[in-house]
N, C-alpha and C. Protein backbone atom coordinates (compact mmCIF):
# COMPACT_ATOMS: atom_id res chain seq x y z
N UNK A 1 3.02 11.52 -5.49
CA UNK A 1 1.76 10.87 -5.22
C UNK A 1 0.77 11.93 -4.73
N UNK A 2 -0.04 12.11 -5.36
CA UNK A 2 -1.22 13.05 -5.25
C UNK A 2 -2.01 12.61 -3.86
N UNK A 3 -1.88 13.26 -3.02
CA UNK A 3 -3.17 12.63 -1.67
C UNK A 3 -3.84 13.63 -1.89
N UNK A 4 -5.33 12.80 -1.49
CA UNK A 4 -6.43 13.14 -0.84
C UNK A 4 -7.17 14.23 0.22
N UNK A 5 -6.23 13.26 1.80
CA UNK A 5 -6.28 13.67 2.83
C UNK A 5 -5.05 13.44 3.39
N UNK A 6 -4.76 13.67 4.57
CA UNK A 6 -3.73 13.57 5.51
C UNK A 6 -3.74 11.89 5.69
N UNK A 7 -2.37 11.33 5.48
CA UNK A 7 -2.17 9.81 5.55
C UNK A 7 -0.90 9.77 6.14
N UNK A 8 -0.44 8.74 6.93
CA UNK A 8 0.49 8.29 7.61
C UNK A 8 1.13 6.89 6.87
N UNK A 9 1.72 7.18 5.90
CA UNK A 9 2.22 6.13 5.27
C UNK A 9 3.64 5.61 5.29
N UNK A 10 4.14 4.79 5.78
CA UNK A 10 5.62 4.67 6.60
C UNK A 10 6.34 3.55 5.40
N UNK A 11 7.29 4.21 4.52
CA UNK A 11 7.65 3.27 3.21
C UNK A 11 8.79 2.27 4.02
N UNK A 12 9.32 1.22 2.99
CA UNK A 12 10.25 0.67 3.97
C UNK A 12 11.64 0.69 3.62
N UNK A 13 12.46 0.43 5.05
CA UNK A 13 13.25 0.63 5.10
C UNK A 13 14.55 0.99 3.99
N UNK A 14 14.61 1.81 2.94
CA UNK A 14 15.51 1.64 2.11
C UNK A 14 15.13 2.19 0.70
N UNK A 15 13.66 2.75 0.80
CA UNK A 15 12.63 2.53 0.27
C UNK A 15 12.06 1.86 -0.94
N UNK A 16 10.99 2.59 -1.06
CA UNK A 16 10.21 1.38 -2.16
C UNK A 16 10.65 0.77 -2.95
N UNK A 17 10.42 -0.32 -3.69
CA UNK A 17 11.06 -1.12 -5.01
C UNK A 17 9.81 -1.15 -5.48
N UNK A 18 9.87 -0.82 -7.05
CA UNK A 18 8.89 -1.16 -8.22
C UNK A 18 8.84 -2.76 -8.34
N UNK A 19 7.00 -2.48 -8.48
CA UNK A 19 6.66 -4.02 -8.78
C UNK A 19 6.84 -5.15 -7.80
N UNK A 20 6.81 -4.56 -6.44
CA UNK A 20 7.24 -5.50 -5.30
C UNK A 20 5.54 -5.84 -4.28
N UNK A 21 5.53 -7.11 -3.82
CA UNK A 21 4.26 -6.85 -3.11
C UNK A 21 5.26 -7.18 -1.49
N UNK A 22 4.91 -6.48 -0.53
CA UNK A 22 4.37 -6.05 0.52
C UNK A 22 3.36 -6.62 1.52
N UNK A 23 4.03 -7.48 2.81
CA UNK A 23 2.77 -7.42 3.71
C UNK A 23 3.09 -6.66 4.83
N UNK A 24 1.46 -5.86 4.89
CA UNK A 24 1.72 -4.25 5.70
C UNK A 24 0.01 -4.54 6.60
N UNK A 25 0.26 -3.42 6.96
CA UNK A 25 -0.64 -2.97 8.37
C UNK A 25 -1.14 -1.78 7.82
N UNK A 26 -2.66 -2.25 7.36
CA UNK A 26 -3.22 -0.43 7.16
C UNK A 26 -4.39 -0.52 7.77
N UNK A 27 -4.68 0.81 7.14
CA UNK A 27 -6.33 1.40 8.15
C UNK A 27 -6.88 2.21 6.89
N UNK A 28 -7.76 2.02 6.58
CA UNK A 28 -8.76 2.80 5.66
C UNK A 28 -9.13 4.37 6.25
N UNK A 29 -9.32 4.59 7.58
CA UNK A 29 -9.59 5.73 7.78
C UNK A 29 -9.35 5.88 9.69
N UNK A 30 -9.00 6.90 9.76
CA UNK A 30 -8.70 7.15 11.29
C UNK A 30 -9.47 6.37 12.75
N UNK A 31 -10.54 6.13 12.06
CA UNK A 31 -11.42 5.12 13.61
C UNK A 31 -11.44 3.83 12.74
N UNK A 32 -10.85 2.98 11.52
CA UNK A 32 -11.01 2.06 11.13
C UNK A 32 -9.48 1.26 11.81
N UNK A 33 -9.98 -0.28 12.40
CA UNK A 33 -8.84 -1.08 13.12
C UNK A 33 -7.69 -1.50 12.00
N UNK A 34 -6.63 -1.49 12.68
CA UNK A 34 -5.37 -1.93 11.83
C UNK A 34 -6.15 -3.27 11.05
N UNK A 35 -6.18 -3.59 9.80
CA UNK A 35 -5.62 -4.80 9.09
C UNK A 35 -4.50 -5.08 8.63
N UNK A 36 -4.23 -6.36 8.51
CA UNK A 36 -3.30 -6.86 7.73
C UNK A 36 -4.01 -7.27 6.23
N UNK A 37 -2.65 -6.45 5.30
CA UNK A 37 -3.01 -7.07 3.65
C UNK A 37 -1.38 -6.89 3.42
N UNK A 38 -1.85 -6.82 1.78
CA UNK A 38 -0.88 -7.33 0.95
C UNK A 38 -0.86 -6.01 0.16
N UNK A 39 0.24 -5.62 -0.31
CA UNK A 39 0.70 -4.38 -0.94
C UNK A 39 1.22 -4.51 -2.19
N UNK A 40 0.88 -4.47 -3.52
CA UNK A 40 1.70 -4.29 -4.49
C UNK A 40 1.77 -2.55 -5.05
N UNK A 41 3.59 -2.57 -4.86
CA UNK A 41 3.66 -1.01 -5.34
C UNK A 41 3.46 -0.45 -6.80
N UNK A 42 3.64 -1.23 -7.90
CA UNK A 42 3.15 -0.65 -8.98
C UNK A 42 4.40 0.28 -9.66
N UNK A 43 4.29 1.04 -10.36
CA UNK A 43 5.18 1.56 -10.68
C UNK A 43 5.43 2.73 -9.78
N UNK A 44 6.73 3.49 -10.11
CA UNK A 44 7.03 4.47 -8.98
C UNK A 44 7.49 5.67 -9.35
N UNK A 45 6.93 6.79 -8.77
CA UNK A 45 7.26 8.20 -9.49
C UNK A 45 8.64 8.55 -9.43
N UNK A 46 8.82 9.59 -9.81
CA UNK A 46 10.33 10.44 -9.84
C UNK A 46 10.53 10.84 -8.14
N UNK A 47 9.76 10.69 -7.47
CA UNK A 47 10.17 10.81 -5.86
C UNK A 47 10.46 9.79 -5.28
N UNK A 48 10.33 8.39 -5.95
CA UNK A 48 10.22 6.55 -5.63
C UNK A 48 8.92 6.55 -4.98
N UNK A 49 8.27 7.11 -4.73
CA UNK A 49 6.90 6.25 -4.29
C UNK A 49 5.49 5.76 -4.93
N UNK A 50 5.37 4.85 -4.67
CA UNK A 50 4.18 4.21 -5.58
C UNK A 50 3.31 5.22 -6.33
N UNK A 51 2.76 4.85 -7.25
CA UNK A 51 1.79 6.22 -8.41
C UNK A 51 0.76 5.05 -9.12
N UNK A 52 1.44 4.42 -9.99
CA UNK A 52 0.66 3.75 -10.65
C UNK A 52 0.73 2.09 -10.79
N UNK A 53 -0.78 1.62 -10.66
CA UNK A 53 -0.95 0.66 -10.70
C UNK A 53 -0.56 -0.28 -9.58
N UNK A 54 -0.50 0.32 -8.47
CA UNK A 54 -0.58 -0.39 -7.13
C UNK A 54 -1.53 -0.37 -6.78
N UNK A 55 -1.55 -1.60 -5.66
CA UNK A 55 -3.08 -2.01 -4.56
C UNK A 55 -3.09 -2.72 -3.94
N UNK A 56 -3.97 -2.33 -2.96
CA UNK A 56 -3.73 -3.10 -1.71
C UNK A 56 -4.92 -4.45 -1.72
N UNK A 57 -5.04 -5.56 -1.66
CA UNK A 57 -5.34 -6.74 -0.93
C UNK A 57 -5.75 -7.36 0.19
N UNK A 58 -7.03 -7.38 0.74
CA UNK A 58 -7.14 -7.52 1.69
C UNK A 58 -8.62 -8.08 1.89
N UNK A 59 -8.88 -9.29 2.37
CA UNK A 59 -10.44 -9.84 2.57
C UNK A 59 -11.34 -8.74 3.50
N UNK A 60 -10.76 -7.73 3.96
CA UNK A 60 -11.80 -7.16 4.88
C UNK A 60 -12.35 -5.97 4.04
N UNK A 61 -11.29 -6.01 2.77
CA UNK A 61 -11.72 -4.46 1.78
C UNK A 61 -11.89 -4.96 0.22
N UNK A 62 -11.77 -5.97 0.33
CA UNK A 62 -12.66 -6.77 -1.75
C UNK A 62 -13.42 -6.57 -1.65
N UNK A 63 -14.86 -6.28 -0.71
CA UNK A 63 -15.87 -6.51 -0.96
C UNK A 63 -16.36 -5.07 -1.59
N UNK A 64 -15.45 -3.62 -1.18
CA UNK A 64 -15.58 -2.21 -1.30
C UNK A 64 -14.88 -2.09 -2.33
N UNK A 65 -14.15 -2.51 -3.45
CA UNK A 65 -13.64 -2.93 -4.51
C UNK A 65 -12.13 -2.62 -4.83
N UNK A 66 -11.71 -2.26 -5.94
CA UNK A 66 -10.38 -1.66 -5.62
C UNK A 66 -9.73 -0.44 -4.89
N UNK A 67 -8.62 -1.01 -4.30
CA UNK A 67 -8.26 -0.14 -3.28
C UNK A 67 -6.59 0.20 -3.54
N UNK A 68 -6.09 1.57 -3.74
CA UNK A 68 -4.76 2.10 -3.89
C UNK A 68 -4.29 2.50 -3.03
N UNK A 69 -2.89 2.86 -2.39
CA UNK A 69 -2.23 3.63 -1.49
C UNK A 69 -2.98 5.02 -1.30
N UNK A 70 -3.69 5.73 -2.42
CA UNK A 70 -3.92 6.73 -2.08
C UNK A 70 -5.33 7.07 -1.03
N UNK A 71 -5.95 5.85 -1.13
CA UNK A 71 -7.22 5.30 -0.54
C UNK A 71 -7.02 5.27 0.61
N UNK A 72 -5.79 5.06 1.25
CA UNK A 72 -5.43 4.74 2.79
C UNK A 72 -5.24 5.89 4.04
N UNK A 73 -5.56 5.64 4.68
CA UNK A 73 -5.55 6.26 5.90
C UNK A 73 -4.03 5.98 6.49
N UNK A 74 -3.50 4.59 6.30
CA UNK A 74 -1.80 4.55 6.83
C UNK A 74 -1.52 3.39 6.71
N UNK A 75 -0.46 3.14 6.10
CA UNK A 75 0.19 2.15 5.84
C UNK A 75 1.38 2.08 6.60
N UNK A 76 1.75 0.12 7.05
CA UNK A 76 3.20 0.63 7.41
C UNK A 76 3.65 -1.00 6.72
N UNK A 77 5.03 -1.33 6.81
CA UNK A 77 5.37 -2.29 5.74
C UNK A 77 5.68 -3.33 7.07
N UNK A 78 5.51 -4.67 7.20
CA UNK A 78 5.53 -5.91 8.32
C UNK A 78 6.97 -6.44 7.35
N UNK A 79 6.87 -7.03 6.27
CA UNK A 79 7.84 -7.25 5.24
C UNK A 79 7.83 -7.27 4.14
N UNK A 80 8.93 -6.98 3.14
CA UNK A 80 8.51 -7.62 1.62
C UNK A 80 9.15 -9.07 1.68
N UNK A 81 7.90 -9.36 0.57
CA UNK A 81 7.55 -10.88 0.22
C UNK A 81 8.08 -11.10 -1.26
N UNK A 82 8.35 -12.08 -1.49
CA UNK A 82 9.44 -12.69 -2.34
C UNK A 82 8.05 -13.21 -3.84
N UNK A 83 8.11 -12.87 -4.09
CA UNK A 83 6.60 -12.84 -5.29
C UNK A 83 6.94 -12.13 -6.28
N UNK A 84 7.24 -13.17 -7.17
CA UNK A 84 7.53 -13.14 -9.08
C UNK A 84 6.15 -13.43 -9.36
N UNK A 85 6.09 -12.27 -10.12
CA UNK A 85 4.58 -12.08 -11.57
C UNK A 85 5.60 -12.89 -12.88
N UNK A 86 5.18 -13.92 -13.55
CA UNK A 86 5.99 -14.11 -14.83
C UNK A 86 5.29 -13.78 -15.98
């Protein structure tokens, strides 16, 4: 996963699973307050961590448009959620 900047991203326990959504605790940028959203990982590189076609979910950040893991300031995982795409 290509970063940006310096991010604090805490995968979970066991780590990532492809195509899984995620409710987590992030921050857009170092003085921005924890939210809660929703995480879908997307597919996952040769290291397992999210690359493509993940994003994060969240009413306090739709309005700034799409938003990826790489966008984040820090993520951490609350739980994964049981959510079939058919």
């Amino acid at each position: 996963m290509a970063r940006k900047r310096q991010q604090f991203i805490v995968p979970p326990e066991g780590g990532w699973k492809p195509r899984t959504v995620y409710h987590v605790n992030v921050r857009h940028s170092s003085t921005n307050v924890e939210h809660k959203a929703l995480f879908y990982s997307g597919f996952l590189n040769h290291h397992g961590e999210p690359c493509g076609y993940n994003q994060v979910w969240s009413p306090s950040y739709e309005a700034g448009g799409h938003y990826e893991i790489t966008d984040l300031y820090s993520l951490s995982i609350i739980k994964e959620l049981n959510v079939e795409f058919t």
